[in-house]
PDB file of N, CA and C in Angstrom:
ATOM      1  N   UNK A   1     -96.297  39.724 129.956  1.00  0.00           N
ATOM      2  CA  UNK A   1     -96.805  40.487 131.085  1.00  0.00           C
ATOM      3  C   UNK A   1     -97.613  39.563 131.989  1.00  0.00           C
ATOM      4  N   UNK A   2     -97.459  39.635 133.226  1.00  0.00           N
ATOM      5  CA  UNK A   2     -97.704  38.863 134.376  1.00  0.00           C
ATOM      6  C   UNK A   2     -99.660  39.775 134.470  1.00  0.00           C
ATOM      7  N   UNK A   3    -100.284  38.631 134.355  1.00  0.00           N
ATOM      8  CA  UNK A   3    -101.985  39.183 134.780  1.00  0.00           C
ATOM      9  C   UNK A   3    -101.840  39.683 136.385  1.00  0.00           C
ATOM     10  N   UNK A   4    -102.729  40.597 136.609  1.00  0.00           N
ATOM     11  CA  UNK A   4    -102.605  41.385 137.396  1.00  0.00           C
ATOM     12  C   UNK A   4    -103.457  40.695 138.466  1.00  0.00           C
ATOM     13  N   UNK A   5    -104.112  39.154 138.390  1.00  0.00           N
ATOM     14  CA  UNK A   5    -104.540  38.488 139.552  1.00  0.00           C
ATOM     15  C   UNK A   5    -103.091  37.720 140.093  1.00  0.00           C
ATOM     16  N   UNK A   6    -102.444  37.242 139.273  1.00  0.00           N
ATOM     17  CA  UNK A   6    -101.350  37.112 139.672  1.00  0.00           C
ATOM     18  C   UNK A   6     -99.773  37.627 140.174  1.00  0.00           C
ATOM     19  N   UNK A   7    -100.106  38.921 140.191  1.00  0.00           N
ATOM     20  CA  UNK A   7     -99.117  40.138 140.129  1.00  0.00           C
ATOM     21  C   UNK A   7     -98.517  39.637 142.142  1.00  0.00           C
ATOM     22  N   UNK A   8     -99.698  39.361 142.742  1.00  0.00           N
ATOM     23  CA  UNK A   8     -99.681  39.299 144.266  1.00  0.00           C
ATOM     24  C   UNK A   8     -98.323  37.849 144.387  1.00  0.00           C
ATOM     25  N   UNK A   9     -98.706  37.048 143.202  1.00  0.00           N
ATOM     26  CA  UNK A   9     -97.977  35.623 143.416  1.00  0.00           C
ATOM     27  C   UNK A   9     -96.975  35.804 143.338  1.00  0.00           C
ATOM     28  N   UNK A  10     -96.181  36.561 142.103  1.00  0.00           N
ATOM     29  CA  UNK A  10     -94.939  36.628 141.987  1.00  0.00           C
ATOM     30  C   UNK A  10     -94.012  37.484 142.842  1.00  0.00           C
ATOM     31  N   UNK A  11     -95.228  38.425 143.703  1.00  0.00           N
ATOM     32  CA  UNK A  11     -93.904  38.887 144.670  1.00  0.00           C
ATOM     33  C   UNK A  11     -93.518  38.081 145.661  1.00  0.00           C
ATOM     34  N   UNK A  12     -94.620  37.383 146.490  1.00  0.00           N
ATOM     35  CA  UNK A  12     -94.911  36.020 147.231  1.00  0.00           C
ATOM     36  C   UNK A  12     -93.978  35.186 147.183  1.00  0.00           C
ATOM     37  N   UNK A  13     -93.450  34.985 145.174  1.00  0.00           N
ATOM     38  CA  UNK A  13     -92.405  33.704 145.403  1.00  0.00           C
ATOM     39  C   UNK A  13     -90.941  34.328 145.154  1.00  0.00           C
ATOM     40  N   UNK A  14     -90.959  36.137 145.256  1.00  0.00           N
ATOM     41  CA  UNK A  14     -89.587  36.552 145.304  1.00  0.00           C
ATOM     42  C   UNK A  14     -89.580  36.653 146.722  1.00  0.00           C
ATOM     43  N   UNK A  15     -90.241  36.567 147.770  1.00  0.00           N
ATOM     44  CA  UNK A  15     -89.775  36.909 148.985  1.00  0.00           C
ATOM     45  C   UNK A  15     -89.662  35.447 149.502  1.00  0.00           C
ATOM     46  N   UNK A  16     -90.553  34.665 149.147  1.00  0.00           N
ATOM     47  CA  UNK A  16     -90.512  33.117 149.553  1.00  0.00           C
ATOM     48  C   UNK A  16     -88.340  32.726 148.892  1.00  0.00           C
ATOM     49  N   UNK A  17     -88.561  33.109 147.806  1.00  0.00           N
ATOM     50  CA  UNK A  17     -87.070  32.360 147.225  1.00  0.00           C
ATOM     51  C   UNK A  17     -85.915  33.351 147.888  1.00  0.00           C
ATOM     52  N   UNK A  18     -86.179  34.481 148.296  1.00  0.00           N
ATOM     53  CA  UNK A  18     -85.063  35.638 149.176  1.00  0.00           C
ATOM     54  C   UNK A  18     -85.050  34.755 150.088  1.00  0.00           C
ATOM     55  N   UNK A  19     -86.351  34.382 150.943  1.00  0.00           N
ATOM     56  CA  UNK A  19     -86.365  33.958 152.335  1.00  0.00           C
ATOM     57  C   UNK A  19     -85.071  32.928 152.287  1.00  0.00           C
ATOM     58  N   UNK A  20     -85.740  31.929 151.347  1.00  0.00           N
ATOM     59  CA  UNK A  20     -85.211  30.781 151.360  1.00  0.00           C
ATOM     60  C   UNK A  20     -83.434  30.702 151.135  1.00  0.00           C
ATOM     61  N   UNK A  21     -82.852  31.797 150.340  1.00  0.00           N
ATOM     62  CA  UNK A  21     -81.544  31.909 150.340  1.00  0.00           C
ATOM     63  C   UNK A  21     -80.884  32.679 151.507  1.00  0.00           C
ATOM     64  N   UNK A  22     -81.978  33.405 152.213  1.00  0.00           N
ATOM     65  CA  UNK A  22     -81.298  34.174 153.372  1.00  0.00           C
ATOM     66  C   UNK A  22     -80.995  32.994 154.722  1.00  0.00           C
ATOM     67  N   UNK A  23     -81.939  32.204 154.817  1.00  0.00           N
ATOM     68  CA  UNK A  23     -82.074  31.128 155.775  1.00  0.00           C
ATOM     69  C   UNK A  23     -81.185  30.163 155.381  1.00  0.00           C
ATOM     70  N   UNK A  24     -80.835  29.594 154.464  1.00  0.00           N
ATOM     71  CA  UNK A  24     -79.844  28.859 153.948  1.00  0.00           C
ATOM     72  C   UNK A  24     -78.503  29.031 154.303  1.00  0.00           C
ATOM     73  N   UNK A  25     -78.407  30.806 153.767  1.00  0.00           N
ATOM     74  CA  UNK A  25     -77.191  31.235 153.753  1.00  0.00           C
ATOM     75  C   UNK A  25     -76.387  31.275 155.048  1.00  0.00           C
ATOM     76  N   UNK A  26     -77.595  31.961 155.567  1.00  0.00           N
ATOM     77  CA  UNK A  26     -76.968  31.960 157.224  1.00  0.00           C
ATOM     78  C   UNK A  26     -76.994  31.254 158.496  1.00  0.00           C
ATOM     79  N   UNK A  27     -77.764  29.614 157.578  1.00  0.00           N
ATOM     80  CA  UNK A  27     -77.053  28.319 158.636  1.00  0.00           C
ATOM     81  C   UNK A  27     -75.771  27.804 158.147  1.00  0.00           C
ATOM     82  N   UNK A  28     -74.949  28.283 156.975  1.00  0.00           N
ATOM     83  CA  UNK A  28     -74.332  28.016 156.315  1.00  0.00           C
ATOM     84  C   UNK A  28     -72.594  28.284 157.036  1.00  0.00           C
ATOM     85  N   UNK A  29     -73.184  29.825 156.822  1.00  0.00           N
ATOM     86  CA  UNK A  29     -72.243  31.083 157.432  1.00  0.00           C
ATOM     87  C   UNK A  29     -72.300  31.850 158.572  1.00  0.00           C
ATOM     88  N   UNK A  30     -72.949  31.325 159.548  1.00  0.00           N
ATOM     89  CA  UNK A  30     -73.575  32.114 160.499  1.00  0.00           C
ATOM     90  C   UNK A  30     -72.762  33.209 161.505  1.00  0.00           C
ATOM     91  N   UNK A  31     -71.352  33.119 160.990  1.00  0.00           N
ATOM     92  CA  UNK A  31     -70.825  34.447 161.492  1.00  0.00           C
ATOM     93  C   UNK A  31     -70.244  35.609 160.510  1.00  0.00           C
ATOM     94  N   UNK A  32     -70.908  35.387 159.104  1.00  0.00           N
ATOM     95  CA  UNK A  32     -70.822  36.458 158.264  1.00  0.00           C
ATOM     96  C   UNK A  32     -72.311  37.144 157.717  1.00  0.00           C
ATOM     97  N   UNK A  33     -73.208  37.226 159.055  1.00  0.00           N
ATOM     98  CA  UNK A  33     -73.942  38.108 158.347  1.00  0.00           C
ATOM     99  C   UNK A  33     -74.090  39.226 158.092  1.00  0.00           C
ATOM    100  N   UNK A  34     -73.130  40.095 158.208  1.00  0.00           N
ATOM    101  CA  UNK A  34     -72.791  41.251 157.485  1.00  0.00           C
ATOM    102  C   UNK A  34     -72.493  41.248 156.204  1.00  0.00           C
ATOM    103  N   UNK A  35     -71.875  40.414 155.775  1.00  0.00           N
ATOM    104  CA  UNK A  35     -71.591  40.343 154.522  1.00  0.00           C
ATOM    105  C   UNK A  35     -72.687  39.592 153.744  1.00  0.00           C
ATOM    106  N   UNK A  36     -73.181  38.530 154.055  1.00  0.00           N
ATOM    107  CA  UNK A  36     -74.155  37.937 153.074  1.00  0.00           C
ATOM    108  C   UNK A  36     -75.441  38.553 152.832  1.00  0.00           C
ATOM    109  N   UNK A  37     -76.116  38.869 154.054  1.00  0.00           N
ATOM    110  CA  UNK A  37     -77.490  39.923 153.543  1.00  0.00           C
ATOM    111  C   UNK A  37     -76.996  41.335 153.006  1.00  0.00           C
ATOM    112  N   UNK A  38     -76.182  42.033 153.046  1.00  0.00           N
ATOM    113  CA  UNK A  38     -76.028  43.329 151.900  1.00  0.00           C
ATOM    114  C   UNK A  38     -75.603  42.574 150.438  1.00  0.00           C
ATOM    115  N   UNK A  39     -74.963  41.413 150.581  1.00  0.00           N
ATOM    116  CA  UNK A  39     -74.662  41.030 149.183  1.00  0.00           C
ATOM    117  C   UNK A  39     -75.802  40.011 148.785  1.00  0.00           C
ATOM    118  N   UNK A  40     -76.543  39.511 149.497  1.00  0.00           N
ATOM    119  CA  UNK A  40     -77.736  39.125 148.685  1.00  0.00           C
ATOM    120  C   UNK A  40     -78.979  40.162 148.741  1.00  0.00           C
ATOM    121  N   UNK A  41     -78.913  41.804 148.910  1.00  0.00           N
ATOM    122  CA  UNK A  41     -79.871  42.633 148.424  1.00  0.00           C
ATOM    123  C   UNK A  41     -79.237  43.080 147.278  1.00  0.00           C
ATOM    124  N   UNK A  42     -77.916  42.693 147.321  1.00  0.00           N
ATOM    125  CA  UNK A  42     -77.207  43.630 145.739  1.00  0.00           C
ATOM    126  C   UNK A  42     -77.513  42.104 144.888  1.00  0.00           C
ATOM    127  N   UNK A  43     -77.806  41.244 145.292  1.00  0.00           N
ATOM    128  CA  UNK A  43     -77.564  39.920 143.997  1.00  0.00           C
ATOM    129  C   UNK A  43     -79.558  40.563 143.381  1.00  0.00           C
ATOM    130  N   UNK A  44     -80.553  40.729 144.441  1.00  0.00           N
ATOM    131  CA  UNK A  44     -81.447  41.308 144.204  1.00  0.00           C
ATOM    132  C   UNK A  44     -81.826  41.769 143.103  1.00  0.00           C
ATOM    133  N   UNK A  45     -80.774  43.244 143.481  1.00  0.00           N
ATOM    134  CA  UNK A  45     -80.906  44.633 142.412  1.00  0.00           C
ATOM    135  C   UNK A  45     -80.070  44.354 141.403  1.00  0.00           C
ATOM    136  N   UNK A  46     -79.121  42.968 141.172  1.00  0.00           N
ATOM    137  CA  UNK A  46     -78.423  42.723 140.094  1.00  0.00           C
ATOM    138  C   UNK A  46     -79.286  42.089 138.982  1.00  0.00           C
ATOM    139  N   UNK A  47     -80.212  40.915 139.601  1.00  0.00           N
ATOM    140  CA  UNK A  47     -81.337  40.124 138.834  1.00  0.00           C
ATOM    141  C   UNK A  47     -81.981  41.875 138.000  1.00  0.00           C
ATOM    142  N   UNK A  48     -82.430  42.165 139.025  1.00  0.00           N
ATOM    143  CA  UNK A  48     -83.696  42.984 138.274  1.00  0.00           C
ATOM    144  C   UNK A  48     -82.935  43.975 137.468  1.00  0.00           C
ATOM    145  N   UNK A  49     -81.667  44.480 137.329  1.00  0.00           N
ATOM    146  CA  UNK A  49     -81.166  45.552 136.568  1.00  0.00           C
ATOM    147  C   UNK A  49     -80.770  44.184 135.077  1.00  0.00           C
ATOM    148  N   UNK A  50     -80.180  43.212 135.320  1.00  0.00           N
ATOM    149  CA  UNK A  50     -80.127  41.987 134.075  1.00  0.00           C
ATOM    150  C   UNK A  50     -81.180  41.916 133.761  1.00  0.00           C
ATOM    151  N   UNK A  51     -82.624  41.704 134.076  1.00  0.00           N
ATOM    152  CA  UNK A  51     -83.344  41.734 133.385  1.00  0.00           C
ATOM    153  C   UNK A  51     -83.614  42.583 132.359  1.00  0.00           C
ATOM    154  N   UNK A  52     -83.611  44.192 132.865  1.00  0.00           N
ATOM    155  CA  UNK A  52     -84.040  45.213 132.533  1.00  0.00           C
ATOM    156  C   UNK A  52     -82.895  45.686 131.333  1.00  0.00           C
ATOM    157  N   UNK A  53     -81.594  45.240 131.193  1.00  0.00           N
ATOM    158  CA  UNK A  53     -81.062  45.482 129.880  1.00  0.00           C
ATOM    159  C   UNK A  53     -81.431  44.484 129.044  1.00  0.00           C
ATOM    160  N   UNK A  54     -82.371  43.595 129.381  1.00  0.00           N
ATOM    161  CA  UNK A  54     -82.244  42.367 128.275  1.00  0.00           C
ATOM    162  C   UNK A  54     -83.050  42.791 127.034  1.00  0.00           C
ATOM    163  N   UNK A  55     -84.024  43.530 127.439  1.00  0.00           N
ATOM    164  CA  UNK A  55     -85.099  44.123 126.385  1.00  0.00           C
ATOM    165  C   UNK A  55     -86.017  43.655 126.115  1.00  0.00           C
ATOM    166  N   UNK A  56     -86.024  41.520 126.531  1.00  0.00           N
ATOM    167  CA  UNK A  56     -86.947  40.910 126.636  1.00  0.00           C
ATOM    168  C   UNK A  56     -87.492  40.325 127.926  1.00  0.00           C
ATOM    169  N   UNK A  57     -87.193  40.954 129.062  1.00  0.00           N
ATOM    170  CA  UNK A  57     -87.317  40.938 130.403  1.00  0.00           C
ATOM    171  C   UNK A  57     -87.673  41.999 131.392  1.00  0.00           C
ATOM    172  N   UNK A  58     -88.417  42.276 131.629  1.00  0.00           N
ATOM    173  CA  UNK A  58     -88.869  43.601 132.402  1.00  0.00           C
ATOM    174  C   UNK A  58     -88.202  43.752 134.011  1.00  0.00           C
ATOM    175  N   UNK A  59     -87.463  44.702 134.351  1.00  0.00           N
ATOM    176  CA  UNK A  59     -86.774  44.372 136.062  1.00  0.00           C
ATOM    177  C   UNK A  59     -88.049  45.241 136.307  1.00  0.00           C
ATOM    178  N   UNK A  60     -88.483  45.177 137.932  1.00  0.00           N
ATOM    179  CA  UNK A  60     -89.130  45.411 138.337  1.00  0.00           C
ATOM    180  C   UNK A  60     -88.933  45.864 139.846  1.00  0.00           C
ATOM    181  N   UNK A  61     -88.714  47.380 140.044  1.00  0.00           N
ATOM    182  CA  UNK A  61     -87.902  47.994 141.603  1.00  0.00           C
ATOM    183  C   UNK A  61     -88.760  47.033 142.537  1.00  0.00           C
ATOM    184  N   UNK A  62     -90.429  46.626 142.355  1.00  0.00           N
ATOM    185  CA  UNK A  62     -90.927  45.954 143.130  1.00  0.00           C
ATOM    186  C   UNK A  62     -90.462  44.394 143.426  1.00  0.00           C
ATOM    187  N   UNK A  63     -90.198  44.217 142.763  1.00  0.00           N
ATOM    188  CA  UNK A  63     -89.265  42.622 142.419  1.00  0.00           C
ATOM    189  C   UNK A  63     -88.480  42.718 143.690  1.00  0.00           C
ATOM    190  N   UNK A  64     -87.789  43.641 143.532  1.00  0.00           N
ATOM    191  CA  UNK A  64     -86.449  43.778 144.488  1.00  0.00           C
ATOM    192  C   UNK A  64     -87.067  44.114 146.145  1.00  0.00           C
ATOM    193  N   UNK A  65     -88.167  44.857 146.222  1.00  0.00           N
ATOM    194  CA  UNK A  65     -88.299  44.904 147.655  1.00  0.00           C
ATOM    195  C   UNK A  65     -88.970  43.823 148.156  1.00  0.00           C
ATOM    196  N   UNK A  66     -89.659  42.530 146.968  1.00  0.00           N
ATOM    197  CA  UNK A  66     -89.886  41.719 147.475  1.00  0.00           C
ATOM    198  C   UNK A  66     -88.850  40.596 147.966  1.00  0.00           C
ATOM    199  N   UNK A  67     -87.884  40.780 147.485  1.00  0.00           N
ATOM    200  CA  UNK A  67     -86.656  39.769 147.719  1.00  0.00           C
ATOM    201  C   UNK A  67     -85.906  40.237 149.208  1.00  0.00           C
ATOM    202  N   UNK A  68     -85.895  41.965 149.484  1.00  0.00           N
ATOM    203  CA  UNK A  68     -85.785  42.430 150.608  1.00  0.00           C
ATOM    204  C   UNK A  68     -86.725  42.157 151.698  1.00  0.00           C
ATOM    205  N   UNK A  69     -87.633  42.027 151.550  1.00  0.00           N
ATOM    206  CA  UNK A  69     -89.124  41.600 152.035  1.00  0.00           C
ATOM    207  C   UNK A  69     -88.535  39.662 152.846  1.00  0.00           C
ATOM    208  N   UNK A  70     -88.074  39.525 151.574  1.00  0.00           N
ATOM    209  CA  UNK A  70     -88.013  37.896 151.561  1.00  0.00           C
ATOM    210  C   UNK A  70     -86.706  37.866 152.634  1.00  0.00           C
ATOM    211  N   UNK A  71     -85.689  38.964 152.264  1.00  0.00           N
ATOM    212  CA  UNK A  71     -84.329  38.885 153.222  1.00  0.00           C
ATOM    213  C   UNK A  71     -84.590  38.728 154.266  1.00  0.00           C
ATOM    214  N   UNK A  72     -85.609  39.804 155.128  1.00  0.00           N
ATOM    215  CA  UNK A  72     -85.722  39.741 156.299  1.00  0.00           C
ATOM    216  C   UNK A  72     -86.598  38.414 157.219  1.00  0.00           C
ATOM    217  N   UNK A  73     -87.166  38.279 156.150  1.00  0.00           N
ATOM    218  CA  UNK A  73     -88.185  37.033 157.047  1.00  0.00           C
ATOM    219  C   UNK A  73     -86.904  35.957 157.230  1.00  0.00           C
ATOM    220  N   UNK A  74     -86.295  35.767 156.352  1.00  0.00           N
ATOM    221  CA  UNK A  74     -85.119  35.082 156.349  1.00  0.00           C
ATOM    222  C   UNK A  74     -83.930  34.528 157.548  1.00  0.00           C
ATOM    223  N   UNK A  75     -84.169  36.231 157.588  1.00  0.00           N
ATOM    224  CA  UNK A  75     -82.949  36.300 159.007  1.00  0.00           C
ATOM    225  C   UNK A  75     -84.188  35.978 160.055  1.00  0.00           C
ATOM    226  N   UNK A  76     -85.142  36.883 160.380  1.00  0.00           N
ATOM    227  CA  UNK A  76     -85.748  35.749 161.658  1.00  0.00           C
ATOM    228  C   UNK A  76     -86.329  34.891 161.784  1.00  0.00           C
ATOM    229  N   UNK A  77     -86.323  34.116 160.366  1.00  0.00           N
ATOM    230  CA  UNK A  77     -86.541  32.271 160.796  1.00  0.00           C
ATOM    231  C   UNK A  77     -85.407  32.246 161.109  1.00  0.00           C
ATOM    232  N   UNK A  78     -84.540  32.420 160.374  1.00  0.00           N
ATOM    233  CA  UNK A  78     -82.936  31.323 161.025  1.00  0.00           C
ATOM    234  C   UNK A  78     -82.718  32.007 162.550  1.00  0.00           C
ATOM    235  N   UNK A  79     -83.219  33.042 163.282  1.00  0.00           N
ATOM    236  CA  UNK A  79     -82.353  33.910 164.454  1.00  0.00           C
ATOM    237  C   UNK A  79     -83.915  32.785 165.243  1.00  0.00           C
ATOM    238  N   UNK A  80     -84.553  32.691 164.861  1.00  0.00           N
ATOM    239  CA  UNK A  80     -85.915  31.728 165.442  1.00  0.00           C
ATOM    240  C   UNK A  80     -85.132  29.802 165.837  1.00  0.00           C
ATOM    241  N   UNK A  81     -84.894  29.847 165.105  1.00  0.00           N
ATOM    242  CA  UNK A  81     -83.737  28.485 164.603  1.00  0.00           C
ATOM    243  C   UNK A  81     -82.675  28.554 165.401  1.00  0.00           C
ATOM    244  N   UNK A  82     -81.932  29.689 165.590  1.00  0.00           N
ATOM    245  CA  UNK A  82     -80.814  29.529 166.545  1.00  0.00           C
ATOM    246  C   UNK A  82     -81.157  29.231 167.801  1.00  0.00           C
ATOM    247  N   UNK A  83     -82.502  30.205 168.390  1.00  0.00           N
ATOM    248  CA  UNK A  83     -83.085  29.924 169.691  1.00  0.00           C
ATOM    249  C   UNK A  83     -83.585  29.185 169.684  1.00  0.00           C
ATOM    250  N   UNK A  84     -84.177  28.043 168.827  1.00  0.00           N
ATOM    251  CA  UNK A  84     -84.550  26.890 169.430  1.00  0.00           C
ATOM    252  C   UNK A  84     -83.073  26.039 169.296  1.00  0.00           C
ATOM    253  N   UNK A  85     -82.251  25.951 168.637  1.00  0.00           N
ATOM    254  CA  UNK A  85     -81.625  24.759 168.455  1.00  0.00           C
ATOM    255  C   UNK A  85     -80.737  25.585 170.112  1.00  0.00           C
ATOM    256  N   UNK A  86     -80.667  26.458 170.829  1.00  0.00           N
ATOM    257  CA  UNK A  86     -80.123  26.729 172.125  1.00  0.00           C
ATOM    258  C   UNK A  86     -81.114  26.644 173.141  1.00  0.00           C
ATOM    259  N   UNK A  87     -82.085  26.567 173.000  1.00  0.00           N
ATOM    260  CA  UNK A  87     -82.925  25.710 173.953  1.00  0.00           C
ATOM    261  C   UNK A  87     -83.280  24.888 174.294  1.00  0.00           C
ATOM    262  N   UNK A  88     -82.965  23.987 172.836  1.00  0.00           N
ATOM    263  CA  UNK A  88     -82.594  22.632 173.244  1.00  0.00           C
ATOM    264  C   UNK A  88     -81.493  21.959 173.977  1.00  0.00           C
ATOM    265  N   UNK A  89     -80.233  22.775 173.597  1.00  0.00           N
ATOM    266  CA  UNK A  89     -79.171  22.538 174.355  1.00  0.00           C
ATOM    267  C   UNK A  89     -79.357  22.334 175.747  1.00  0.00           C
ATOM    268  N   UNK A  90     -79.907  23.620 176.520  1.00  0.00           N
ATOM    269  CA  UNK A  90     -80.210  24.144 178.030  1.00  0.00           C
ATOM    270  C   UNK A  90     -80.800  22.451 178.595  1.00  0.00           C
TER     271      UNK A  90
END
């Protein structure tokens, strides 16, 4: 069990590590984001439901809105990223 001063950290580094795969993903793929952010909120709710049959892993619904949390910051760094790397162009 995660101490409850640290309870704040671990959502911190599920939205930090969402962020980081959402921003990745979609300099990657940048004309499938329809498909990659609904399938990385289901890779999300897949972690935390694997955990939760393991018996030695607790899933946590909060887990998951932090990774949703993390999705979105995601998309507007990279939509932040597109407008600069087109303003540089100009």
């Amino acid at each position: 069990q995660v101490p409850s001063a640290l309870h704040f950290w671990d959502k911190a580094q599920h939205a930090l590590g969402f962020a980081g795969l959402a921003f990745l993903g979609l300099m990657a793929y940048p004309g499938r984001v329809r498909g990659l952010m609904p399938g990385l909120v289901l890779l999300g709710a897949g972690i935390e439901l694997a955990q939760w049959f393991t018996g030695w892993r607790q899933g946590d619904w909060q887990d998951w809105i932090a990774d949703c949390v993390g999705l979105v910051m995601g998309y507007f760094a990279w939509r932040l990223a597109i407008a600069g790397a087109q303003q540089w162009k100009a």
